[in-house]
N, C-alpha and C. Protein backbone atom coordinates (compact mmCIF):
# COMPACT_ATOMS: atom_id res chain seq x y z
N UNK A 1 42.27 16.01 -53.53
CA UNK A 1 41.28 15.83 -54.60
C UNK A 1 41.81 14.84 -55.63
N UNK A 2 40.92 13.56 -56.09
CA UNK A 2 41.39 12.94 -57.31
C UNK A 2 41.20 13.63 -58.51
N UNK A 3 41.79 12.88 -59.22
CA UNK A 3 42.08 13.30 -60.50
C UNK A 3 42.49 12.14 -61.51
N UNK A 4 41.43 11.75 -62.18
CA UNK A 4 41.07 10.49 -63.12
C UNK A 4 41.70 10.99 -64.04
N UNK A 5 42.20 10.02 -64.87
CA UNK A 5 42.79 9.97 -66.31
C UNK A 5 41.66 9.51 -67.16
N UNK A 6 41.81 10.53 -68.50
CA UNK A 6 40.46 9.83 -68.92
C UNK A 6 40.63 8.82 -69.70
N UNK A 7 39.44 8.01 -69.91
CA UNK A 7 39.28 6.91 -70.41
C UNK A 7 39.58 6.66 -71.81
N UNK A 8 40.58 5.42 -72.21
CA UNK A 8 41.26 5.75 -73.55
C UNK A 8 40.20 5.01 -73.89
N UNK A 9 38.87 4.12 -73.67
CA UNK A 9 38.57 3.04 -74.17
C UNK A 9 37.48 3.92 -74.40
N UNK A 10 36.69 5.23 -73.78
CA UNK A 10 35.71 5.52 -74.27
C UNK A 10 34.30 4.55 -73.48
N UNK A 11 34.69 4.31 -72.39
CA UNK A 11 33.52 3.20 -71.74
C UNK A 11 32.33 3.87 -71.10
N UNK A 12 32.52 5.00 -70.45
CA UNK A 12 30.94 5.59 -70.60
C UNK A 12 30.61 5.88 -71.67
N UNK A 13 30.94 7.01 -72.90
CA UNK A 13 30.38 7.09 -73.45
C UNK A 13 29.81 6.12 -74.44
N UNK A 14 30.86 4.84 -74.47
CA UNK A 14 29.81 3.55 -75.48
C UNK A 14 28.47 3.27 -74.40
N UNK A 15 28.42 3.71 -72.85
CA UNK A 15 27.39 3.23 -72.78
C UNK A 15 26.21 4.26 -73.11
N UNK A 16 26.78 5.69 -73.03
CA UNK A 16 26.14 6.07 -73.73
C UNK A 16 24.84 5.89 -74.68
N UNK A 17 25.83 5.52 -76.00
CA UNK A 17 25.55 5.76 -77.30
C UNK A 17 24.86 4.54 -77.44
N UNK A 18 25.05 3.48 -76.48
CA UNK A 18 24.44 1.98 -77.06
C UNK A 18 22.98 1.78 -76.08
N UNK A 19 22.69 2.61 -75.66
CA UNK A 19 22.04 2.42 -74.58
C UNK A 19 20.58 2.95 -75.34
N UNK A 20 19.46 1.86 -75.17
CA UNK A 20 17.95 1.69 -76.00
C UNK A 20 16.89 1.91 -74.98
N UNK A 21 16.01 2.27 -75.39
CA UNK A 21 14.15 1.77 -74.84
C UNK A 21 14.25 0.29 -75.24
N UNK A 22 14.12 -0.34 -73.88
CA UNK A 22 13.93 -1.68 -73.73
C UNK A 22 12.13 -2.23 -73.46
N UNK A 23 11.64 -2.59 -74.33
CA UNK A 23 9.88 -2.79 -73.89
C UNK A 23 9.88 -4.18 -74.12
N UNK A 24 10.75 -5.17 -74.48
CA UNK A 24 10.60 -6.71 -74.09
C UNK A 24 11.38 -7.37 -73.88
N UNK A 25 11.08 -7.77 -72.67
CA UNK A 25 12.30 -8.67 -71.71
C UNK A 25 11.60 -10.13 -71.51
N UNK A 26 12.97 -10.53 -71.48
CA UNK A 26 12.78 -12.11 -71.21
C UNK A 26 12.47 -12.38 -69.50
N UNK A 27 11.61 -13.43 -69.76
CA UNK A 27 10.82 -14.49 -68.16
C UNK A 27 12.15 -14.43 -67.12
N UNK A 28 13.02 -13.77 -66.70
CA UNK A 28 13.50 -14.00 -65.79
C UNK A 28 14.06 -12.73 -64.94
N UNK A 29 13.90 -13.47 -63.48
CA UNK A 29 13.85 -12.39 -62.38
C UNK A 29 15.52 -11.65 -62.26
N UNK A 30 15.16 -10.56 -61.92
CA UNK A 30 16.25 -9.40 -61.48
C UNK A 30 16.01 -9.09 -59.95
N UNK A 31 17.68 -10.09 -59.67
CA UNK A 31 17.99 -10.32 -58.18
C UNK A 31 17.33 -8.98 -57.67
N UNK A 32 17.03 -8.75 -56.64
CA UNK A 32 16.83 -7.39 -55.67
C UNK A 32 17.99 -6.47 -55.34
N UNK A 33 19.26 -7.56 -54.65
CA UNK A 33 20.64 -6.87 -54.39
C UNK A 33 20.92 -6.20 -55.62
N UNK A 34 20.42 -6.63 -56.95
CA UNK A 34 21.11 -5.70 -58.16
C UNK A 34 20.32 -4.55 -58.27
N UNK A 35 18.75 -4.51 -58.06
CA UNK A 35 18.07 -3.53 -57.76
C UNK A 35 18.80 -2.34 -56.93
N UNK A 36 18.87 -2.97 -55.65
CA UNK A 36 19.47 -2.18 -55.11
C UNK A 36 21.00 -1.54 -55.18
N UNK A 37 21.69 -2.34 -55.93
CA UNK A 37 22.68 -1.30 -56.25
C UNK A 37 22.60 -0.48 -57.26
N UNK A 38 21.41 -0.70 -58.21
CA UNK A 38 21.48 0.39 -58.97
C UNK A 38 20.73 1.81 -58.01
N UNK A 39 19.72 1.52 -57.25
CA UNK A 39 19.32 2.37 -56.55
C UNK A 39 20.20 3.44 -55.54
N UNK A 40 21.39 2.31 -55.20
CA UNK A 40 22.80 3.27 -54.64
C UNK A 40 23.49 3.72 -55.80
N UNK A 41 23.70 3.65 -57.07
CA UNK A 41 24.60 4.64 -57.87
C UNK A 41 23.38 5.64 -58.39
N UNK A 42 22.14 5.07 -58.64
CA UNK A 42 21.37 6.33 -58.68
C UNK A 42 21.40 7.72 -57.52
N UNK A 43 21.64 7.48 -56.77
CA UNK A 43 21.93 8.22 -55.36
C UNK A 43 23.02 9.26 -55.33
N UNK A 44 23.75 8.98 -56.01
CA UNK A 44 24.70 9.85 -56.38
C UNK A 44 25.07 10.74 -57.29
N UNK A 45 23.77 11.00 -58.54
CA UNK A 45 23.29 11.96 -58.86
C UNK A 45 23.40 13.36 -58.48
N UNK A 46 23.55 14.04 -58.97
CA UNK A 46 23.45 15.57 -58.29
C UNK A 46 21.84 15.98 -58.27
N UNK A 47 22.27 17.06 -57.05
CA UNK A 47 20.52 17.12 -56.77
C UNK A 47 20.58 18.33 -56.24
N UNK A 48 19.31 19.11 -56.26
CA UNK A 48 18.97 20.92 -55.52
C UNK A 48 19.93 20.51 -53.63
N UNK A 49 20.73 21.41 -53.83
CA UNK A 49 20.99 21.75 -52.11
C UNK A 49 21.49 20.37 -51.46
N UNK A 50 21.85 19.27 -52.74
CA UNK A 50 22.13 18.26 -52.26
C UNK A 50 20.85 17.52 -51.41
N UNK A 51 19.74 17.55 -51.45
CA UNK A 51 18.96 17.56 -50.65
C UNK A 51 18.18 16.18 -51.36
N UNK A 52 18.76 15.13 -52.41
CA UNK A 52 18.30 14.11 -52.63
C UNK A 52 16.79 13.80 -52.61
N UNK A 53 15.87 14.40 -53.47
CA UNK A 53 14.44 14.27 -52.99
C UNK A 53 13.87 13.24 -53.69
N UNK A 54 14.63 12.33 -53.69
CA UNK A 54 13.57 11.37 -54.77
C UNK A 54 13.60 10.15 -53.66
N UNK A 55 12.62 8.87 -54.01
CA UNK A 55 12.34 8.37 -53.23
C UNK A 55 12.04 6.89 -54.47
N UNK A 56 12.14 5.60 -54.16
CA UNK A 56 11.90 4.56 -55.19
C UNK A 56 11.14 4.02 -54.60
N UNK A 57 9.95 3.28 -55.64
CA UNK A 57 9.31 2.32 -54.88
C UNK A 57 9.34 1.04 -55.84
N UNK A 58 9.88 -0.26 -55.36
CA UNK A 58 10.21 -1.64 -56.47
C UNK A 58 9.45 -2.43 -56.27
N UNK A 59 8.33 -2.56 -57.67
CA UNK A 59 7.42 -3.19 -57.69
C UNK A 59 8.15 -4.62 -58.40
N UNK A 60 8.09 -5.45 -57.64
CA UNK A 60 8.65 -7.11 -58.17
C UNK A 60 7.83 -7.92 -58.02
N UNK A 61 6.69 -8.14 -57.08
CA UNK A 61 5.58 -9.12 -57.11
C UNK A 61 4.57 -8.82 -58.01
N UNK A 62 4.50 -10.03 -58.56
CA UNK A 62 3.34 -10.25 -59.78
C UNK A 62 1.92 -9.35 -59.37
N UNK A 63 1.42 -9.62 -57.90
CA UNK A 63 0.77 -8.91 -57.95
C UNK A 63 0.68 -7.75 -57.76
N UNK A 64 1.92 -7.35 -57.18
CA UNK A 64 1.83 -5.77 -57.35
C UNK A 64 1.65 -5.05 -59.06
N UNK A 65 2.67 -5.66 -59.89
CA UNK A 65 2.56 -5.50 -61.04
C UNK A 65 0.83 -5.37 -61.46
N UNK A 66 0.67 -6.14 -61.58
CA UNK A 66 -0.76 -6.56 -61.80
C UNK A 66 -1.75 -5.47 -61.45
N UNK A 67 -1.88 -5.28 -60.19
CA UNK A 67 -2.36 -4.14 -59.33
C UNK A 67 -2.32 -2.80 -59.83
N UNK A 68 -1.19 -2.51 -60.23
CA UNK A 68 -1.11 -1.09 -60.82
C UNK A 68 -1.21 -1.21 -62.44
N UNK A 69 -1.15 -1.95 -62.50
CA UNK A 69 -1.55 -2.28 -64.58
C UNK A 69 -2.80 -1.70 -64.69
N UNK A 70 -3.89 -2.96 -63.44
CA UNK A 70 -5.36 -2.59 -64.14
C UNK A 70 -5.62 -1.12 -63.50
N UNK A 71 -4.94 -0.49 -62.38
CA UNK A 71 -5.79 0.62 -61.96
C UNK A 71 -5.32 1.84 -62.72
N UNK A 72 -3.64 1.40 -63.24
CA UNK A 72 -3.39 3.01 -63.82
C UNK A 72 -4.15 2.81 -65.72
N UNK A 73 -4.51 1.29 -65.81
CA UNK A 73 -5.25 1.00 -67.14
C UNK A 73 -6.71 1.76 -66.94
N UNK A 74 -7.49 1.91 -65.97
CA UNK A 74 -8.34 2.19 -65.92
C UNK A 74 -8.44 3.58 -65.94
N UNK A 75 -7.26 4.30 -65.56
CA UNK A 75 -7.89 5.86 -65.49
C UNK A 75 -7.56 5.91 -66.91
N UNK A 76 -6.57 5.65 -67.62
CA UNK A 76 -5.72 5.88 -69.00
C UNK A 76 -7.34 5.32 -69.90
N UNK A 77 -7.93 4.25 -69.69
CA UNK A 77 -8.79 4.06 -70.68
C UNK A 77 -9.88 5.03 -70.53
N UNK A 78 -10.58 5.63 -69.41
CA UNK A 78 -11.05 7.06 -69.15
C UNK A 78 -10.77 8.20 -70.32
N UNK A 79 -9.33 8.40 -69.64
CA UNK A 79 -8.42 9.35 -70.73
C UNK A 79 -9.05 9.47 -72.06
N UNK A 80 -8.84 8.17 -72.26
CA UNK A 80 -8.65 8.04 -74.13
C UNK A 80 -10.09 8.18 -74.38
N UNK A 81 -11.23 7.77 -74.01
CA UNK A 81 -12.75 7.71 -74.30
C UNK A 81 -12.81 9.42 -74.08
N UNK A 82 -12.43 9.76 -73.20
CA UNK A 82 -12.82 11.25 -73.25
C UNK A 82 -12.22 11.88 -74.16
N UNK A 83 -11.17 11.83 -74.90
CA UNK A 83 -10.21 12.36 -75.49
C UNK A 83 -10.83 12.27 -76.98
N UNK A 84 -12.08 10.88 -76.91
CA UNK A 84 -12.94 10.87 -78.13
C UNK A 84 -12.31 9.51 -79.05
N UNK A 85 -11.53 8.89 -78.17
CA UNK A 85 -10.53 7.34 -79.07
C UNK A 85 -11.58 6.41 -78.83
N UNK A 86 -11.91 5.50 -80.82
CA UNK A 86 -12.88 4.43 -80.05
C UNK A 86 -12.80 3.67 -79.09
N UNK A 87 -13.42 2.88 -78.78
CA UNK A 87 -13.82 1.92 -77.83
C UNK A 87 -12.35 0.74 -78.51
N UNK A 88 -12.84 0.06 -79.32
CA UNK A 88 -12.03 -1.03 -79.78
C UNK A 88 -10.27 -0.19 -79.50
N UNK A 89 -9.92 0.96 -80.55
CA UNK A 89 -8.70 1.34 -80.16
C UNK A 89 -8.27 1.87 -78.75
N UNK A 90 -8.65 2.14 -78.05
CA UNK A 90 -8.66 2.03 -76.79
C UNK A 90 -8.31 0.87 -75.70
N UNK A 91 -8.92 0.01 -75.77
CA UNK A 91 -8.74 -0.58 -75.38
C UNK A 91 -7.38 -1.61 -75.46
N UNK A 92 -7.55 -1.44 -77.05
CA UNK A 92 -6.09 -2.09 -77.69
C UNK A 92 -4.86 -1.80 -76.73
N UNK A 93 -4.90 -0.09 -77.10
CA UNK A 93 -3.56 0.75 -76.07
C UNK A 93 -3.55 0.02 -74.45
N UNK A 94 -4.64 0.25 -74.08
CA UNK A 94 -4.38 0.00 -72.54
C UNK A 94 -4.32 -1.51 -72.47
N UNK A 95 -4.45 -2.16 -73.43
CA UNK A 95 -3.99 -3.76 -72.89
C UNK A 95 -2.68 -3.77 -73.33
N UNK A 96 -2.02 -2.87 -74.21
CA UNK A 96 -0.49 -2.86 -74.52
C UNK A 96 0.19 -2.45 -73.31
N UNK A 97 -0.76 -0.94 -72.50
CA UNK A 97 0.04 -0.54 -71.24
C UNK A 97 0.23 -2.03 -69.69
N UNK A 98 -0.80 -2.51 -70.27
CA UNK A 98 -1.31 -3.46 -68.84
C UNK A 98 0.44 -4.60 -69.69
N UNK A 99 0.70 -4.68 -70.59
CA UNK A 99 1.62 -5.77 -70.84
C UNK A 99 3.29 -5.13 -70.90
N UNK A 100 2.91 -4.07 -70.64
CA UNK A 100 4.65 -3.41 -70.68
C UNK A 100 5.19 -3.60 -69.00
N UNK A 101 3.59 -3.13 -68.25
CA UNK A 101 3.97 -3.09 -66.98
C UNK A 101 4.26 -4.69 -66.39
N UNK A 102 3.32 -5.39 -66.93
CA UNK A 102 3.46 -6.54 -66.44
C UNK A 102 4.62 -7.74 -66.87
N UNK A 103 4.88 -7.10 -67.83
CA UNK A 103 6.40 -7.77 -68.52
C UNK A 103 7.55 -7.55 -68.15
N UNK A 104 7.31 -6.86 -67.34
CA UNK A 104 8.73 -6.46 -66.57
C UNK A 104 9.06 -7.16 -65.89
N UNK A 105 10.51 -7.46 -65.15
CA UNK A 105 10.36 -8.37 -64.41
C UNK A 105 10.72 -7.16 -63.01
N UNK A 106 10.73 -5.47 -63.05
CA UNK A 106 10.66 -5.03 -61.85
C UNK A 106 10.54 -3.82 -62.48
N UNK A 107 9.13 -3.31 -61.64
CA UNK A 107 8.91 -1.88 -61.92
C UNK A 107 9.35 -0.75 -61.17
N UNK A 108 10.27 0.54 -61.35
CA UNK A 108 10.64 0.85 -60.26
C UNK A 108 9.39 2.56 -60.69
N UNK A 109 9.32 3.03 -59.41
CA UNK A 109 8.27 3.74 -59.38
C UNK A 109 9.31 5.14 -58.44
N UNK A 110 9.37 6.13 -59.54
CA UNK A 110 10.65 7.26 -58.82
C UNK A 110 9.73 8.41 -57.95
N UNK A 111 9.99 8.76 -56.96
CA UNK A 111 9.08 9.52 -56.91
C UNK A 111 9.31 11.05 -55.94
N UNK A 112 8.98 11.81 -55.92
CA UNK A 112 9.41 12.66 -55.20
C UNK A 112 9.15 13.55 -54.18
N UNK A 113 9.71 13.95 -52.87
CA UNK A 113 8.87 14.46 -51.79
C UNK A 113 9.61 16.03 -51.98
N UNK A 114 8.77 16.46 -51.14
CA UNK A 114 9.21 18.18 -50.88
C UNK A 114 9.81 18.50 -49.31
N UNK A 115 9.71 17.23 -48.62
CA UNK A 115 9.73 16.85 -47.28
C UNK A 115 10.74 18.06 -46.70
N UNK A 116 12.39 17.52 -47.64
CA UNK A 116 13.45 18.13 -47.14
C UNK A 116 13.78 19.45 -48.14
N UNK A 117 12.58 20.20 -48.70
CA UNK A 117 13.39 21.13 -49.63
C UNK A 117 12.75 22.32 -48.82
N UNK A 118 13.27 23.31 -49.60
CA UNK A 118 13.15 25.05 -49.02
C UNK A 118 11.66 25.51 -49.10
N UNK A 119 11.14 25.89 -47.98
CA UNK A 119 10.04 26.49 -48.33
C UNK A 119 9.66 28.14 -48.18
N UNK A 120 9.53 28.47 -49.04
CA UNK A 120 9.03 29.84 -49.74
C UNK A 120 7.56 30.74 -49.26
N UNK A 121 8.07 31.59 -48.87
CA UNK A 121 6.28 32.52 -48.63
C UNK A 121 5.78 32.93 -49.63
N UNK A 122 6.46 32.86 -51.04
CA UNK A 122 5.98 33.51 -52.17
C UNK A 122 5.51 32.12 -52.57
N UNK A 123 4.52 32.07 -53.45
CA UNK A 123 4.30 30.82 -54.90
C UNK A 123 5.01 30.57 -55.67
N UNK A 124 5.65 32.12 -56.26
CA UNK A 124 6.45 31.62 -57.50
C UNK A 124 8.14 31.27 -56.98
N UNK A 125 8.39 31.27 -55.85
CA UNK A 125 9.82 30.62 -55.52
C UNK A 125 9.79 29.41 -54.88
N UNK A 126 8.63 28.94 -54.64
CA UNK A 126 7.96 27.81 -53.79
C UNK A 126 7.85 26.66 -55.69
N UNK A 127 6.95 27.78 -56.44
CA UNK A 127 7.17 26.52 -57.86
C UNK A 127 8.61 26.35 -58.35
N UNK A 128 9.35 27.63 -57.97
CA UNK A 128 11.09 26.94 -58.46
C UNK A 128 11.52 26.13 -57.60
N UNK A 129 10.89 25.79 -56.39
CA UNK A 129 11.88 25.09 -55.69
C UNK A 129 11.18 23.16 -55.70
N UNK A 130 10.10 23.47 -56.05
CA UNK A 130 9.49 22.06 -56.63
C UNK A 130 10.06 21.81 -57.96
N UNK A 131 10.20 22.82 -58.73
CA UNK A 131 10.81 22.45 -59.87
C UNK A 131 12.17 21.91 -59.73
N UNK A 132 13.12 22.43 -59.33
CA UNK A 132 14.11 21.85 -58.86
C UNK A 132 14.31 20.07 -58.48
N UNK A 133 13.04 19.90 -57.21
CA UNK A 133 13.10 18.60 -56.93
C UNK A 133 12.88 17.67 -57.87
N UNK A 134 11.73 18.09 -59.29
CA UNK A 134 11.89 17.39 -60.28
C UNK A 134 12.93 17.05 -60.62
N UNK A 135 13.46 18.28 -61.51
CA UNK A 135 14.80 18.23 -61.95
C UNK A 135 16.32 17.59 -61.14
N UNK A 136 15.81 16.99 -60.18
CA UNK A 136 16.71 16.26 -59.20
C UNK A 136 16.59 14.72 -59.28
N UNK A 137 15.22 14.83 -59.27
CA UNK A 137 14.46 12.57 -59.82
C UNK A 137 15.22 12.59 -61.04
N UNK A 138 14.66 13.56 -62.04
CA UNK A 138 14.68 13.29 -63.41
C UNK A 138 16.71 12.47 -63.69
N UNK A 139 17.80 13.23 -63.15
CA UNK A 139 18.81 12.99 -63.05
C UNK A 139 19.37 11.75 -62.63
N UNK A 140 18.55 11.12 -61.30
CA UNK A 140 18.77 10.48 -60.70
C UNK A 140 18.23 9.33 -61.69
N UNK A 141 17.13 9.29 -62.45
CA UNK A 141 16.36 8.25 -63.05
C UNK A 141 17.41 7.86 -64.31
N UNK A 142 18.27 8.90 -65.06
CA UNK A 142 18.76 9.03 -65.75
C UNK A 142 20.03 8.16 -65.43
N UNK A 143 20.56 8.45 -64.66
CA UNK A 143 22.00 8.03 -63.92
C UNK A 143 21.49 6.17 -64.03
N UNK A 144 20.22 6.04 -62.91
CA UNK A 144 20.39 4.83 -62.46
C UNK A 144 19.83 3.83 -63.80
N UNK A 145 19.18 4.60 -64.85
CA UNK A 145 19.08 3.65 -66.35
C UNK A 145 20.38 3.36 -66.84
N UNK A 146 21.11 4.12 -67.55
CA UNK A 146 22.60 4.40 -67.33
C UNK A 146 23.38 2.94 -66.79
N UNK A 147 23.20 3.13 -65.31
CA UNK A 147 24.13 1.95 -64.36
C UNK A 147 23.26 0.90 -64.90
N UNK A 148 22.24 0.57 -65.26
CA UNK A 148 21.54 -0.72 -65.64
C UNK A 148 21.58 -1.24 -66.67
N UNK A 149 21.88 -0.22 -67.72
CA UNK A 149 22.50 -0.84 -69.30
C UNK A 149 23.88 -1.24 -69.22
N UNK A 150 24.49 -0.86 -68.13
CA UNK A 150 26.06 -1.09 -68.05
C UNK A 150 26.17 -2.44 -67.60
N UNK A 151 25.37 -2.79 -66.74
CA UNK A 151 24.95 -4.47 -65.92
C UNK A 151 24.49 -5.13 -66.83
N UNK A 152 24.16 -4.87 -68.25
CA UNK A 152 23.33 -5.87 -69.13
C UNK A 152 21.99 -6.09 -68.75
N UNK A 153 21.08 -4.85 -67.99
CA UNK A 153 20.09 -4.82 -68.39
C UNK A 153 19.19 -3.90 -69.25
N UNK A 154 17.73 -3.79 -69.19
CA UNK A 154 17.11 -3.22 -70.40
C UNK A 154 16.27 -2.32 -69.05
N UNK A 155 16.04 -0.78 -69.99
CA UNK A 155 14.98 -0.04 -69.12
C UNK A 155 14.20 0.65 -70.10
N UNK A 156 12.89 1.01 -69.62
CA UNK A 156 12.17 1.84 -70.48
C UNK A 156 11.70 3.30 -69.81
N UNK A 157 11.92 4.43 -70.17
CA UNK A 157 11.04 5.22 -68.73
C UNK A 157 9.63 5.24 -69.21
N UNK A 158 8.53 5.32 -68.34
CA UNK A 158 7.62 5.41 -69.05
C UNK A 158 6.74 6.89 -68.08
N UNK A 159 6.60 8.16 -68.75
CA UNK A 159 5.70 9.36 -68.26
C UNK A 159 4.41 9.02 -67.74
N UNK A 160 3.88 8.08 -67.68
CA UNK A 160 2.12 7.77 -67.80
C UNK A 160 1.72 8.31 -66.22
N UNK A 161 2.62 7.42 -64.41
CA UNK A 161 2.06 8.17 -63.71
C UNK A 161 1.59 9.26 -62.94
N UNK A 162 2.33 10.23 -63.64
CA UNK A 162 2.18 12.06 -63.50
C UNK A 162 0.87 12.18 -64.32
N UNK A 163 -0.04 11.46 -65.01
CA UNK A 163 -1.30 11.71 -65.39
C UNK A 163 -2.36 11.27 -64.31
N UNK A 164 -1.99 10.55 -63.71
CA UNK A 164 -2.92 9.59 -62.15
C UNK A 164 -2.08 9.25 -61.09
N UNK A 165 -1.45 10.78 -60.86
CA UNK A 165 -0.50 10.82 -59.05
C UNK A 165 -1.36 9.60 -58.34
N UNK A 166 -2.83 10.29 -57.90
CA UNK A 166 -3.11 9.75 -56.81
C UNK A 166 -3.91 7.72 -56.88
N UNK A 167 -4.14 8.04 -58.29
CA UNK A 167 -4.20 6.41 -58.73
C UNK A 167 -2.88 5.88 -58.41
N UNK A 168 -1.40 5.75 -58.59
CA UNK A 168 -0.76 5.20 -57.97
C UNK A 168 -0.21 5.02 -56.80
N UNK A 169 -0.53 6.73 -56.18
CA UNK A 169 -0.09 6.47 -54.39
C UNK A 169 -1.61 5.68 -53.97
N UNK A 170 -2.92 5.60 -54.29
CA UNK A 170 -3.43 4.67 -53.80
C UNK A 170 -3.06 2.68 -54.00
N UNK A 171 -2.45 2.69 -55.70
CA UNK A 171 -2.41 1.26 -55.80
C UNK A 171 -1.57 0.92 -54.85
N UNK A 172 -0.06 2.28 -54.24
CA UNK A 172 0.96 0.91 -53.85
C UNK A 172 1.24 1.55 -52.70
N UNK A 173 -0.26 2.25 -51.97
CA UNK A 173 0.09 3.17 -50.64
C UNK A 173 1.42 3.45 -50.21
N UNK A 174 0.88 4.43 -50.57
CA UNK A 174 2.55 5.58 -50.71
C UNK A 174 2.56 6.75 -49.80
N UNK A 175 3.19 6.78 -48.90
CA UNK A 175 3.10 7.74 -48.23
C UNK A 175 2.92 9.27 -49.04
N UNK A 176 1.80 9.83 -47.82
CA UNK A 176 1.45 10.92 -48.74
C UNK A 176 2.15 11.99 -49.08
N UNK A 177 3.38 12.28 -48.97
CA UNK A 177 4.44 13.52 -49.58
C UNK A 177 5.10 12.66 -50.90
N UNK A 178 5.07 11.06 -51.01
CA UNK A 178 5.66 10.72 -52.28
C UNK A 178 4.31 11.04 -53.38
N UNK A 179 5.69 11.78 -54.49
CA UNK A 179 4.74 12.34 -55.48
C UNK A 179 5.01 11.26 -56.92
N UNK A 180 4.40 10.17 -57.24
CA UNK A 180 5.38 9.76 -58.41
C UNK A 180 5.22 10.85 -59.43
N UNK A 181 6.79 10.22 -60.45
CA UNK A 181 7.31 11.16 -61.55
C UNK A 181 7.18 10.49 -62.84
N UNK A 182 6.73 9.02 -62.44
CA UNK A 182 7.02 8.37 -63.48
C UNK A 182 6.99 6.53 -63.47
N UNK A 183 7.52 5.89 -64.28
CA UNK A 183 7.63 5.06 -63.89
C UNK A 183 9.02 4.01 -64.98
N UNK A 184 9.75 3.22 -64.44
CA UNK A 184 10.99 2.79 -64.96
C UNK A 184 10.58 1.10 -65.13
N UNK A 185 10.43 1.05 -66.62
CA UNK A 185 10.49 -0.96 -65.99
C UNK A 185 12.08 -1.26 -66.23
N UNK A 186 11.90 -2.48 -65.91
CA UNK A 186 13.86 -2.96 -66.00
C UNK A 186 13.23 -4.67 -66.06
N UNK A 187 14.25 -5.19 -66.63
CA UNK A 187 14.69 -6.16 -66.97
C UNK A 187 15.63 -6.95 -68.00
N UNK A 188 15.74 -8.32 -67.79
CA UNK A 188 16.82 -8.64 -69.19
C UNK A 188 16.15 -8.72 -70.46
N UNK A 189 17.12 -8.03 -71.58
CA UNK A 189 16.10 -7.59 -72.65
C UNK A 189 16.09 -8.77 -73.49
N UNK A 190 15.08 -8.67 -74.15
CA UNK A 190 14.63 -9.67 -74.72
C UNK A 190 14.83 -9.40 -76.93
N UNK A 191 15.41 -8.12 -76.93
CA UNK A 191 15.80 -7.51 -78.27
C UNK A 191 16.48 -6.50 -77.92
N UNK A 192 17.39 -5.80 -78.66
CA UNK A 192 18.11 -4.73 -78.42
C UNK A 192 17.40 -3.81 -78.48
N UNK A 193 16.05 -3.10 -78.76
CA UNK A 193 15.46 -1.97 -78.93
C UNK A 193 15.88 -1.29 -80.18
N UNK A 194 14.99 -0.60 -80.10
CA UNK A 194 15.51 0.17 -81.67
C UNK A 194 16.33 1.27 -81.41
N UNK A 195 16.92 1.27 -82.16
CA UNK A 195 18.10 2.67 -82.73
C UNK A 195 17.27 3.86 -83.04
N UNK A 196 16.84 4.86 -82.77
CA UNK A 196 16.11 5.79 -82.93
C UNK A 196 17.34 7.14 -83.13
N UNK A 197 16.08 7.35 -84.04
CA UNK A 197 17.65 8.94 -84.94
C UNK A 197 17.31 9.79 -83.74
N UNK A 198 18.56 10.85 -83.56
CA UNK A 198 18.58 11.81 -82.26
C UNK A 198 18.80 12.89 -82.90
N UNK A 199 18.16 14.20 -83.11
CA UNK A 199 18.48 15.40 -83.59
C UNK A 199 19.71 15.87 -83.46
N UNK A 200 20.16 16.75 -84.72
CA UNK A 200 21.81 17.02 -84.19
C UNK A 200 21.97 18.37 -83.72
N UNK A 201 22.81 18.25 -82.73
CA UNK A 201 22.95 19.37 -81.61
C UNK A 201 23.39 20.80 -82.57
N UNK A 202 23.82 20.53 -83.85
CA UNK A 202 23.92 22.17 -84.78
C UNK A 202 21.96 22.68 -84.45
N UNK A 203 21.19 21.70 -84.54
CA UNK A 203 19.73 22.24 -84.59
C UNK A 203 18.83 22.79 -83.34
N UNK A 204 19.95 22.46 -81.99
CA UNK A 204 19.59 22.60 -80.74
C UNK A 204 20.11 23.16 -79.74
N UNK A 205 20.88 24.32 -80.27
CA UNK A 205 22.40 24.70 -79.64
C UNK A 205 22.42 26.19 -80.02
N UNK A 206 22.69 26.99 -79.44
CA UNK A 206 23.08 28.18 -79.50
C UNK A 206 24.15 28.58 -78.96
N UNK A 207 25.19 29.28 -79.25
CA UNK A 207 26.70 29.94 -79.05
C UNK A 207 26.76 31.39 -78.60
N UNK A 208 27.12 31.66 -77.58
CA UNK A 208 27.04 33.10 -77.58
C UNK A 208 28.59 33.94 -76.88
């Protein structure tokens, strides 16, 4: 078994602590091979039973981008009209969503199957064990933002496609056990993002 010395320089945790919501990146492309190696240190994540259930899908062509802007824009502007948001503000938002997605220079789309996990005769051990597979992306998404601020790039996560699963497994036909969780843009940032205050763990912590 190894056994690391720890780090006198403190180099994960500066990436830690320096690490932003990136929402504007500069006009230039992010090789694929770098894609993909962040997609291999995301991989190494811990996960339920070891059973790795997440699955990526890398949106890099304009028109794919494009493609899923206006269709996941369209259910989201739905949303908001029903929700009772005018017309004019409405629209505002979803042309902001159509420009986050499309400003990216690669959208990665995390997503998750149940393919290889445990299945249950009960419901309620069948919802812990989906829960789990969440809680397995969510890590993995975490990790591979992480490895991408360390490369000098920028990520944002963004929650929006768990409101229109099947609006995105139709935009970027997705096999039908991928469930997206979400969605990750990446690219080189174009501002450092803001510094946002983080609650302090005396307010979120219990000792027992």
């Amino acid at each position: 078994m190894q056994h690391h010395e720890p780090d006198p320089f403190g180099t994960l945790s500066q990436q830690i602590l320096t690490r932003r919501s990136i929402r504007n990146f500069r006009a230039e492309q992010v090789p694929l091979a770098l894609v993909d190696e962040l997609l291999r240190l995301a991989g190494r994540a811990p996960s339920a039973h070891n059973r790795q259930p997440w699955r990526w899908v890398v949106v890099h062509t304009d028109e794919g981008k494009q493609r899923l802007a206006e269709e996941m824009g369209h259910e989201f502007h739905l949303d908001l009209r029903r929700d009772g948001v005018p017309e004019e503000k409405a629209a505002a938002m979803v042309a902001r969503s159509h420009e986050r997605i499309r400003g990216a220079a690669v959208v990665l789309i995390p997503c998750l199957t149940m393919s290889e996990m445990d299945c249950y005769s009960d419901g309620e051990r069948q919802r812990c064990e989906w829960q789990m597979a969440v809680q397995s992306v969510a890590l993995a998404c975490g990790t591979l933002m992480l490895a991408a601020h360390a490369r000098g790039l920028g990520s944002c996560w963004v929650c929006a496609p768990i409101f229109c699963v099947s609006t995105v497994q139709r935009s970027l036909a997705l096999p039908t056990d991928w469930e997206p969780q979400g969605l990750i843009t990446l690219g080189w940032p174009a501002d450092e993002g803001r510094n946002r205050e983080k609650k302090a763990i005396e307010n979120l912590t219990l000792y027992r």
